[in-house]
Protein backbone atom coordinates (compact mmCIF):
# COMPACT_ATOMS: atom_id res chain seq x y z
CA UNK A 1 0.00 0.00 0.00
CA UNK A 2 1.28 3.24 -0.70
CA UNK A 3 1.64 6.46 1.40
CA UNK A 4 -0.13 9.46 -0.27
CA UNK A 5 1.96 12.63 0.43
CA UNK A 6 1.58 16.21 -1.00
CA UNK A 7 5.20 15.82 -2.21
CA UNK A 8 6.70 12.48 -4.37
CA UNK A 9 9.94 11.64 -2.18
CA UNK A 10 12.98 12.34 -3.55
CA UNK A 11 13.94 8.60 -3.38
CA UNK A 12 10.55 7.38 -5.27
CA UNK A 13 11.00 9.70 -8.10
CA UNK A 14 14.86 8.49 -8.50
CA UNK A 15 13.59 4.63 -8.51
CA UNK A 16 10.59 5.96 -11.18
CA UNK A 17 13.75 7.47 -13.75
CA UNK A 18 15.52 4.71 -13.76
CA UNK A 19 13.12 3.21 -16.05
CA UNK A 20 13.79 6.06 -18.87
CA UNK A 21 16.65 3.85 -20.31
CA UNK A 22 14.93 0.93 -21.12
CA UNK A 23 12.83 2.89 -23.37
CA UNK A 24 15.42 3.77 -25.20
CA UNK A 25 16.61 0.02 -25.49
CA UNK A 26 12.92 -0.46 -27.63
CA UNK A 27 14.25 1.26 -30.62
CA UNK A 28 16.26 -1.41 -31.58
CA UNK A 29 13.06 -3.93 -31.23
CA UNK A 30 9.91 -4.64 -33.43
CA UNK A 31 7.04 -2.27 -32.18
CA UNK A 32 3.92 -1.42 -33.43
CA UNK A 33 2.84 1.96 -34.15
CA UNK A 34 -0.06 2.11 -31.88
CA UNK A 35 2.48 0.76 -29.54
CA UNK A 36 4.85 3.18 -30.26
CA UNK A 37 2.77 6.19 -29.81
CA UNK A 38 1.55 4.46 -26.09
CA UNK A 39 4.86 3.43 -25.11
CA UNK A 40 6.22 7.21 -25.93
CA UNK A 41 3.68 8.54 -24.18
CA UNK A 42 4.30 6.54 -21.01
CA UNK A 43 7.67 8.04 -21.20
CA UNK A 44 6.83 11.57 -21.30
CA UNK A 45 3.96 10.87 -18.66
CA UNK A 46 7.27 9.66 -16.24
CA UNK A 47 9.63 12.48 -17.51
CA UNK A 48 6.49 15.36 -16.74
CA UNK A 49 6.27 13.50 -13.09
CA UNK A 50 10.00 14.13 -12.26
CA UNK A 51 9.73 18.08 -13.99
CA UNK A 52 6.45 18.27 -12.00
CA UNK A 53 8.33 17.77 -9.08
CA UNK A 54 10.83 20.15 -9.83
CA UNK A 55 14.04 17.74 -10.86
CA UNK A 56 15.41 17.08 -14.34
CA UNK A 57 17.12 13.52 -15.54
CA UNK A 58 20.66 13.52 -15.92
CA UNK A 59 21.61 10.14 -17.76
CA UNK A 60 25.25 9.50 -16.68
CA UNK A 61 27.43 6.57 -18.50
CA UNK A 62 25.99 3.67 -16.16
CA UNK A 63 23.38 5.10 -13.66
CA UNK A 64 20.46 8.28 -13.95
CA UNK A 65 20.58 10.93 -11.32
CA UNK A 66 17.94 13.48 -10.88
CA UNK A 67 19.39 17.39 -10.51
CA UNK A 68 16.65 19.80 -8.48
CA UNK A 69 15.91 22.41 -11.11
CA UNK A 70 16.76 26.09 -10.25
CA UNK A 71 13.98 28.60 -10.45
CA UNK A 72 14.85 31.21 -12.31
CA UNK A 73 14.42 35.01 -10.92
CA UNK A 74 12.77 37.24 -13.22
């Protein structure tokens, strides 16, 4: 069972990114277009979850880590 909080913890949205590269591993693979379209939009549904949250991916050569986003001052 989960624990609803106002915030996703830091940890959770680290363990949800690590998924990003394995979409990337599908290119190489025999999709559908239908699935195609789904399975890219699964991907952007995770990547707006960690922005949402105010982090950004940083793929690194063997791991992901997530980088807090700086608000920019206008």
């Amino acid at each position: 069972m989960s624990r609803l909080t106002e915030n996703t913890d830091y940890c959770a949205l680290l363990e949800i990114a690590q998924t990003l590269p394995h979409f990337d591993n599908l290119s190489d693979m025999g999709i559908s277009a239908g699935d195609a379209v789904r399975i890219r939009h699964a991907e952007n549904i995770i990547k707006d979850v960690i922005g949402n949250n105010g982090y950004e991916t940083l793929y690194r050569s063997k791991s992901i880590a997530l980088r807090k986003i700086k608000e920019i001052k206008q």
